[in-house]
N, C-alpha and C. Protein backbone atom coordinates (compact mmCIF):
# COMPACT_ATOMS: atom_id res chain seq x y z
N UNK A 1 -1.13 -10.53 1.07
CA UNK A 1 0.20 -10.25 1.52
C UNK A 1 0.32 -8.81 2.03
N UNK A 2 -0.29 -8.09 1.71
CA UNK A 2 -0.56 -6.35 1.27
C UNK A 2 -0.89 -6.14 3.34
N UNK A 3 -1.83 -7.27 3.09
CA UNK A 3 -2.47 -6.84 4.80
C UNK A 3 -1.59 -7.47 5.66
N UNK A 4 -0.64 -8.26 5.32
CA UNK A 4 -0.06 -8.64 6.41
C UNK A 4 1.00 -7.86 6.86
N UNK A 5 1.53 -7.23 5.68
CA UNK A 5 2.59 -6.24 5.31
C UNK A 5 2.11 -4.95 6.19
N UNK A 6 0.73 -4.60 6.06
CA UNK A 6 0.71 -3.45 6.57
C UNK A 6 0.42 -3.63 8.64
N UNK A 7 0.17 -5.00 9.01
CA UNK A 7 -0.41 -5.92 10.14
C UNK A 7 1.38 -5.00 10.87
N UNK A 8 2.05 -5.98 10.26
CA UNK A 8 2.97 -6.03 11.02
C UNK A 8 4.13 -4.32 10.83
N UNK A 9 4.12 -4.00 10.07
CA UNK A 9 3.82 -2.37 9.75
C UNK A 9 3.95 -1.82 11.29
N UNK A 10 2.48 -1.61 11.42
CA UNK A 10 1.52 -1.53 12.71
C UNK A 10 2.49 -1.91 13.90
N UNK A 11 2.64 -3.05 14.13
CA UNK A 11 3.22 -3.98 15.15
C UNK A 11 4.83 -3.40 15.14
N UNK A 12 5.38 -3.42 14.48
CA UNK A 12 6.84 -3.10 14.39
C UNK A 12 6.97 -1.08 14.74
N UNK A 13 6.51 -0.41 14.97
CA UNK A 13 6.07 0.93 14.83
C UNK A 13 5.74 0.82 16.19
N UNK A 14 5.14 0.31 16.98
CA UNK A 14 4.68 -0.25 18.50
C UNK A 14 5.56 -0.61 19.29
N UNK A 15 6.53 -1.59 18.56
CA UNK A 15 7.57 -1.99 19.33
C UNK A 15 8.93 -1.29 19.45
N UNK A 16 9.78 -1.78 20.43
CA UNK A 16 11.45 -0.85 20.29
C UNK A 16 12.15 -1.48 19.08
N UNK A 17 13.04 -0.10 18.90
CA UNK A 17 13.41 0.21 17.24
C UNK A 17 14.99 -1.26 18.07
N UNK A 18 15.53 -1.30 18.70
CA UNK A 18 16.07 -1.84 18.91
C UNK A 18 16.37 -2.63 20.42
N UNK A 19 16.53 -4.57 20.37
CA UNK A 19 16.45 -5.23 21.83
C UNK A 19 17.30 -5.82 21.67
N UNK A 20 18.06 -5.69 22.86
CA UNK A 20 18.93 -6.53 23.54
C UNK A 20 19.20 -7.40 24.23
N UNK A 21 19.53 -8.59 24.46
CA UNK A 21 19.22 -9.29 25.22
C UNK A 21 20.78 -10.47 25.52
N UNK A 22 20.52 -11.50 26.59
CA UNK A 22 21.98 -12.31 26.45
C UNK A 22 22.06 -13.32 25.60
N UNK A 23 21.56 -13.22 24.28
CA UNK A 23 21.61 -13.89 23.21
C UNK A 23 22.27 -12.72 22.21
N UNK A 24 22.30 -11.72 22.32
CA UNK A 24 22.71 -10.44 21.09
C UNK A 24 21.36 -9.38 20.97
N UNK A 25 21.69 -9.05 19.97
CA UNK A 25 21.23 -7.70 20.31
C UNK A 25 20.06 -7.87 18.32
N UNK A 26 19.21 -7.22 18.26
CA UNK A 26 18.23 -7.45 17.23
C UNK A 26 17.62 -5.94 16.94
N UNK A 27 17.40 -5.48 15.68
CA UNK A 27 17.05 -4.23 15.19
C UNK A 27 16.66 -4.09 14.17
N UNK A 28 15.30 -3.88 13.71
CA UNK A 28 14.54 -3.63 12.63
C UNK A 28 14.61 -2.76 11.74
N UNK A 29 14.41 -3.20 10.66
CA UNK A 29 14.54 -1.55 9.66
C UNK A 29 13.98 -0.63 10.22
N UNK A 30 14.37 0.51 9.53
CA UNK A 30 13.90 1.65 9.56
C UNK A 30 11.98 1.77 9.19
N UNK A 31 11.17 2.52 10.17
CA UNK A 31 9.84 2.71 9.40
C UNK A 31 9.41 3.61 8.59
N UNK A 32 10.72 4.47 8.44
CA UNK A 32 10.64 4.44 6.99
C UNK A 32 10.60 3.74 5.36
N UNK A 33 11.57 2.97 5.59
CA UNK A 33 11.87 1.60 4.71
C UNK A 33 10.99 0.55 4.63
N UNK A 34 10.28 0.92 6.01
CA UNK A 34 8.83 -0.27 5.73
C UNK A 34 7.98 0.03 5.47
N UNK A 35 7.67 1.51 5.01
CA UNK A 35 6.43 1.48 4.75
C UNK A 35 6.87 1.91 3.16
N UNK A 36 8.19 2.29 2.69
CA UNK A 36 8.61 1.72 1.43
C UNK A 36 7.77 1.48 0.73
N UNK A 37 8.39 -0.14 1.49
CA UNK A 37 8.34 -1.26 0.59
C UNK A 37 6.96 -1.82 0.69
N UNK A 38 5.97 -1.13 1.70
CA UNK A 38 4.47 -1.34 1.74
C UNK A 38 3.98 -0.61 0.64
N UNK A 39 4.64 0.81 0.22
CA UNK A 39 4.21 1.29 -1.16
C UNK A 39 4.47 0.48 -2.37
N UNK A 40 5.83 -0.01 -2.29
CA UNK A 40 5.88 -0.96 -3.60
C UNK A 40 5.56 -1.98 -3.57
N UNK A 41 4.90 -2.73 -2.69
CA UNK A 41 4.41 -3.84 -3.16
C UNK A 41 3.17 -3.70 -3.55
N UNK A 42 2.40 -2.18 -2.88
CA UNK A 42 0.83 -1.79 -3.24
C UNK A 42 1.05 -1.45 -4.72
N UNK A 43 2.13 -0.67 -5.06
CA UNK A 43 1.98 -0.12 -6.49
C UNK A 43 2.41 -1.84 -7.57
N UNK A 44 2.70 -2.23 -6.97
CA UNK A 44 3.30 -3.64 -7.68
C UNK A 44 2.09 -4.53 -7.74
N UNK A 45 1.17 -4.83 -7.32
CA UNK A 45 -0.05 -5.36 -6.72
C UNK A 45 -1.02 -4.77 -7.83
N UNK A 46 -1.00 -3.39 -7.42
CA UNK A 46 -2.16 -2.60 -8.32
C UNK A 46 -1.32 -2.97 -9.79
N UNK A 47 -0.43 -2.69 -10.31
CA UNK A 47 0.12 -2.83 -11.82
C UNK A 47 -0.47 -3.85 -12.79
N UNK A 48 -0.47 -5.30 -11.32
CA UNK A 48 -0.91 -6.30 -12.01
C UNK A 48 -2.26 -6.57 -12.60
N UNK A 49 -3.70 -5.74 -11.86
CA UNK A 49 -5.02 -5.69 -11.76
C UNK A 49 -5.24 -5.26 -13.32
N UNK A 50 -6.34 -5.72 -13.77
CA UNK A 50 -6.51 -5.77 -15.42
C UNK A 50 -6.89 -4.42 -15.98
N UNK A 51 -7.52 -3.74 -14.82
CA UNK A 51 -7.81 -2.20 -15.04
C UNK A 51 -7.14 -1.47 -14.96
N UNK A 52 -5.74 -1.70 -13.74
CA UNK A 52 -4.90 -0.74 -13.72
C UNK A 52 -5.34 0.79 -13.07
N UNK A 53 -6.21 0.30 -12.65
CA UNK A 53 -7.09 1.98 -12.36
C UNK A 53 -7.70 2.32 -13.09
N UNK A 54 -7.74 2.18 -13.81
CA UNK A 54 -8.55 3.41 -15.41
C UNK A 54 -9.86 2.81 -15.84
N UNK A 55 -10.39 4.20 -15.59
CA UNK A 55 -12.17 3.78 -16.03
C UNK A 55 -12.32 4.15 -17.16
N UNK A 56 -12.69 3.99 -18.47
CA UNK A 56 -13.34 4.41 -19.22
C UNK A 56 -14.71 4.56 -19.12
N UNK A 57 -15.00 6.18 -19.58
CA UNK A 57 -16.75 5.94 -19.38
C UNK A 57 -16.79 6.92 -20.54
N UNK A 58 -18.39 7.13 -21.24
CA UNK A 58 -18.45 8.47 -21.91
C UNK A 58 -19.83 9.09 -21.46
N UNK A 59 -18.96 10.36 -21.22
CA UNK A 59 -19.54 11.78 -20.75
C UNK A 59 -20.58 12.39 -21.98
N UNK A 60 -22.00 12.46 -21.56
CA UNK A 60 -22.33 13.40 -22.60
C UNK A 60 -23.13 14.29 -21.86
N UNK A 61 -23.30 16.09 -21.82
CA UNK A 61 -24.08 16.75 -20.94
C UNK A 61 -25.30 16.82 -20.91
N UNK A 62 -25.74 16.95 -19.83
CA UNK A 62 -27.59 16.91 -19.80
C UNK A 62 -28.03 17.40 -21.14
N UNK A 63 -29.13 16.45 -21.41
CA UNK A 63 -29.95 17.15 -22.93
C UNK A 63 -29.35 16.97 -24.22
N UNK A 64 -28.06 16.74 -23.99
CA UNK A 64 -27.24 16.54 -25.48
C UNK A 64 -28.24 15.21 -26.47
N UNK A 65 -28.31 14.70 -25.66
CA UNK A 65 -29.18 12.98 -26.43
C UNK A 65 -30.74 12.87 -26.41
N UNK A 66 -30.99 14.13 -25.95
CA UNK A 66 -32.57 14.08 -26.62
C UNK A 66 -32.52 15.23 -27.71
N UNK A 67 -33.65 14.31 -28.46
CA UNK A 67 -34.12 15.52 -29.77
C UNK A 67 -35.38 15.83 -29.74
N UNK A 68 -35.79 16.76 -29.68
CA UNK A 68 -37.47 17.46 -29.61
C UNK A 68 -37.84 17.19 -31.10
């Protein structure tokens, strides 16, 4: 969804912010507001992932784990 979100992102940013025509007249959000809601659905997306971001690892410095 993430890529389609950002597809048309793209596409809407390309096109006029507002068209008129003899049917009425049509105007897209703001691209500000779209790329928003491209952040919250990325941060909404990532929330769900089991890692969440976070690595656990353990650090020990060169040489600490050998013994002469």
């Amino acid at each position: 969804m993430a890529e389609n979100l950002t597809s048309e992102i793209a596409e809407n940013a390309a096109g006029p912010k507002m068209a008129r025509g003899d049917e009425g007249a049509v105007e897209q959000h703001s691209l500000r507001d779209q790329i928003e809601a491209d952040r919250y659905l990325a941060s909404k997306s990532a929330a769900k992932r089991r890692d969440r971001g976070l690595r656990m690892s353990r650090l020990a410095p060169p040489g600490a784990g050998e013994m002469s």
